[in-house]
C-alpha atoms as a PDB file:
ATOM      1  CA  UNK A   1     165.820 134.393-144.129  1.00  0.00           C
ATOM      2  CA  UNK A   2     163.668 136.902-145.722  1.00  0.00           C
ATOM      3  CA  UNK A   3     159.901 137.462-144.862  1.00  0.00           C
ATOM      4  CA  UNK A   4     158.587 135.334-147.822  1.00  0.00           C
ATOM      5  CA  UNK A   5     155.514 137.208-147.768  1.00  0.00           C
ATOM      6  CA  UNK A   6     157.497 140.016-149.742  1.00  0.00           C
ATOM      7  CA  UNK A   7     158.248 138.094-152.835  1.00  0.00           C
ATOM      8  CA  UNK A   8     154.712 136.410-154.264  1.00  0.00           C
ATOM      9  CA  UNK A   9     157.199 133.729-156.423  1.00  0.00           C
ATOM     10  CA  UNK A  10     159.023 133.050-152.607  1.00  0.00           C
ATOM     11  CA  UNK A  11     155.885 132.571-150.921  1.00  0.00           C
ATOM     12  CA  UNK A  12     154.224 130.340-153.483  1.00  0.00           C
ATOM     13  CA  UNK A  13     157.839 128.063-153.473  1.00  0.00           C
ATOM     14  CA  UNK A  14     157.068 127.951-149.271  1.00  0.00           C
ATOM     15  CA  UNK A  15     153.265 127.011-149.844  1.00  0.00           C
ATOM     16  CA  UNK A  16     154.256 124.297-152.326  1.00  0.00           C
ATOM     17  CA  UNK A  17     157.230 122.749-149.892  1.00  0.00           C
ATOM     18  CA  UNK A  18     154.700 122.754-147.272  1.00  0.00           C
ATOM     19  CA  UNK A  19     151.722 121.398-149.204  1.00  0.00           C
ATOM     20  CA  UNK A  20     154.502 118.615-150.995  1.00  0.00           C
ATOM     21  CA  UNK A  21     155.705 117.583-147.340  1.00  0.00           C
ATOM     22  CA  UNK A  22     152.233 117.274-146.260  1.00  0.00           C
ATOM     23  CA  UNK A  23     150.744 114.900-148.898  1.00  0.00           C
ATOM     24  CA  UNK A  24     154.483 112.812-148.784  1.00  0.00           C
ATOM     25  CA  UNK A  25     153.934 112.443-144.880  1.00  0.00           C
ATOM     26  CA  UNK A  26     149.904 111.028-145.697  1.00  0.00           C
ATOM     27  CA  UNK A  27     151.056 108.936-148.227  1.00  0.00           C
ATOM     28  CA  UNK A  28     153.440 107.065-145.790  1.00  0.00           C
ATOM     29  CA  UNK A  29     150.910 106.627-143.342  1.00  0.00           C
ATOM     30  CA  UNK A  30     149.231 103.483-142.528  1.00  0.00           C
ATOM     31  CA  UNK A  31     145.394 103.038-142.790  1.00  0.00           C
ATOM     32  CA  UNK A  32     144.570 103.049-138.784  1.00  0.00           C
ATOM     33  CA  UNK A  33     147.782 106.181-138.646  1.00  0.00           C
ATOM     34  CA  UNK A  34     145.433 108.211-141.170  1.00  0.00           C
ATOM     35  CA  UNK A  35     142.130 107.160-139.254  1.00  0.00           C
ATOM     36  CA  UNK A  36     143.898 108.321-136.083  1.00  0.00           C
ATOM     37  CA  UNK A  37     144.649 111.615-137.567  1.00  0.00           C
ATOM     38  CA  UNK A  38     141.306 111.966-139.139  1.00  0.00           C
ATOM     39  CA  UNK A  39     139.902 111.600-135.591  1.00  0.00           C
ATOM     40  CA  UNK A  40     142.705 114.261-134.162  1.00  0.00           C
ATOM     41  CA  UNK A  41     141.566 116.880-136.694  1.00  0.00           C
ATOM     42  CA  UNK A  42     137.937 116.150-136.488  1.00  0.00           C
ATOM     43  CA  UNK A  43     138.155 116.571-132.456  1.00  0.00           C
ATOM     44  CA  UNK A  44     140.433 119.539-132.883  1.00  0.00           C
ATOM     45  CA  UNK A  45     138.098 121.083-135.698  1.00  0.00           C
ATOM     46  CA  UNK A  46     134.988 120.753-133.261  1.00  0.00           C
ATOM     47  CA  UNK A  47     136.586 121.973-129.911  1.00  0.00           C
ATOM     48  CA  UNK A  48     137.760 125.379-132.424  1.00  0.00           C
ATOM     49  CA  UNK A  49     133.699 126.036-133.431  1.00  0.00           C
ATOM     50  CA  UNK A  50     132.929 125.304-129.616  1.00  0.00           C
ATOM     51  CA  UNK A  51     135.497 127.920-129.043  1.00  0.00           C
ATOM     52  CA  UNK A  52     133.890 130.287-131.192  1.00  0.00           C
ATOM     53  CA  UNK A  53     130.661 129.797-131.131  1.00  0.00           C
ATOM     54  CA  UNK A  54     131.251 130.400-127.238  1.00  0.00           C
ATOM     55  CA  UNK A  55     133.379 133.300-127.838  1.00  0.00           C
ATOM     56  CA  UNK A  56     131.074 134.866-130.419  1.00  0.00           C
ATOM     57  CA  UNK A  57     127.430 134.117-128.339  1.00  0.00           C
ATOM     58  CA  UNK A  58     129.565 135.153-124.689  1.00  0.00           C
ATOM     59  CA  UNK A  59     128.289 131.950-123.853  1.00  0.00           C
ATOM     60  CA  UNK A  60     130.289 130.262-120.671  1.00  0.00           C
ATOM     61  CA  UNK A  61     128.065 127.154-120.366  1.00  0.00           C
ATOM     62  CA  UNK A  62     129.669 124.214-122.985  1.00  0.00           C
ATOM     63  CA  UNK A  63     125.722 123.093-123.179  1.00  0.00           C
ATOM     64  CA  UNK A  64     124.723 125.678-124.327  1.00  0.00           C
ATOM     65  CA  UNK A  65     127.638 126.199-126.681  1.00  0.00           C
ATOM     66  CA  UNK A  66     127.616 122.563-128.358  1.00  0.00           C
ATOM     67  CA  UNK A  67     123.931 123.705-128.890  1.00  0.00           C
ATOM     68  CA  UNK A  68     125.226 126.438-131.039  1.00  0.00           C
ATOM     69  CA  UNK A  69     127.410 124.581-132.753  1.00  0.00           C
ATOM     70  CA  UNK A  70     124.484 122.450-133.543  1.00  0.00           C
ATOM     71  CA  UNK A  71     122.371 125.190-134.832  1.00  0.00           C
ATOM     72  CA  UNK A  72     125.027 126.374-136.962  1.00  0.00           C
ATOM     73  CA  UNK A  73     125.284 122.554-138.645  1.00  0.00           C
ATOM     74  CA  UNK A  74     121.669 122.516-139.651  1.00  0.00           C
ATOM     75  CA  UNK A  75     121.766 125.758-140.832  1.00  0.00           C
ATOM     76  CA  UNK A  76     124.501 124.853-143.330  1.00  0.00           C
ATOM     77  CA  UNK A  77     122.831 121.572-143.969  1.00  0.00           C
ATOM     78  CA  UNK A  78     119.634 123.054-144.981  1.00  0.00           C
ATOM     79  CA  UNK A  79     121.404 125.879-147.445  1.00  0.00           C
ATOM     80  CA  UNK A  80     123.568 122.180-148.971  1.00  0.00           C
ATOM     81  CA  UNK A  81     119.669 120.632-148.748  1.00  0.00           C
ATOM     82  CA  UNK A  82     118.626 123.676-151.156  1.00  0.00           C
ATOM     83  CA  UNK A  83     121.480 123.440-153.225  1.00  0.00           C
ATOM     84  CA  UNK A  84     123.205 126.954-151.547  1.00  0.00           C
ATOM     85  CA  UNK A  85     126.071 125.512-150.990  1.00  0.00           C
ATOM     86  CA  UNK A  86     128.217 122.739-152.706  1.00  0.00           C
ATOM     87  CA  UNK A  87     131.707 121.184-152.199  1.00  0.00           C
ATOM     88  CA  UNK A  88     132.080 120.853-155.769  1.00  0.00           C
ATOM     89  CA  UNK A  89     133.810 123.702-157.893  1.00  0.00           C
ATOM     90  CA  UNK A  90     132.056 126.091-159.764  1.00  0.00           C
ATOM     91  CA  UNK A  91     131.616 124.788-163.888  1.00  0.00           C
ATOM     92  CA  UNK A  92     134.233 126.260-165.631  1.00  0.00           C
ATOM     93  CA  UNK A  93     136.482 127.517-163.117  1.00  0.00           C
ATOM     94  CA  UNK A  94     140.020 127.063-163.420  1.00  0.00           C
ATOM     95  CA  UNK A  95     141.986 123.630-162.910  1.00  0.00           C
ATOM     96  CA  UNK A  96     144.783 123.525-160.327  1.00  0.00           C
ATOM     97  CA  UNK A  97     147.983 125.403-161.153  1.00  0.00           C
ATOM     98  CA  UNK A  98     150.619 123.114-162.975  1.00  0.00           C
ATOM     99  CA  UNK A  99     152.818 123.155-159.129  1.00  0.00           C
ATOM    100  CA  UNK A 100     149.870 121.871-157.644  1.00  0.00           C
ATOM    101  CA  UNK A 101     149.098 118.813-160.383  1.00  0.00           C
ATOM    102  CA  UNK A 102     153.029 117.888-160.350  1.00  0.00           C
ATOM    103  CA  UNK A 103     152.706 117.341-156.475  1.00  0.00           C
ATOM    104  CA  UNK A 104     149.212 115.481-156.138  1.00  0.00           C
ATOM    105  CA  UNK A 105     151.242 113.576-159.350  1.00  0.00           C
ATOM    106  CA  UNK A 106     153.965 112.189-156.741  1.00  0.00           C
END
């Protein structure tokens, strides 16, 4: 199989099987299977910025890193607080790509 990393079209045909796959899986799902893997991701998510919060500070003492982590949480909600930083788009940036609105259409 060729790297699809050398053909833009090939890789963006790989992202959208992967991204189509993904929301057909979560669709099947039952309510408590999707609350389970909420709770998987949300554990996994917070053990990786233990990790590197660790990793980055040298820190060896998981104390001391959670309280890193912590710091790094009320920093960003302060900057959301002050209106530095949104999860909503941009005005007037673009919609999603046609790929992307035929798969969230399935």
């Amino acid at each position: 199989m060729p790297n699809p990393h050398d053909n833009p079209d090939a890789l963006r045909e790989l992202q959208d099987a992967i991204y189509k796959e993904r929301v057909l899986r979560a669709r099947a799902m039952t309510e408590s299977e999707r609350l389970d893997a909420v709770f998987e991701l949300t554990n996994f998510v917070f053990q990786n910025m233990l990790a590197g919060a660790m990793w980055q500070k040298g820190l060896t003492d998981t104390d001391e890193g959670w309280q890193e982590v912590r710091r790094r949480l009320d920093r960003l909600q302060k900057m959301h607080d002050r209106g530095r930083f949104t999860n909503e788009p941009p005005s007037g940036s673009p919609a999603p790509g046609p790929q992307l609105a035929a798969i969230c259409s399935l």
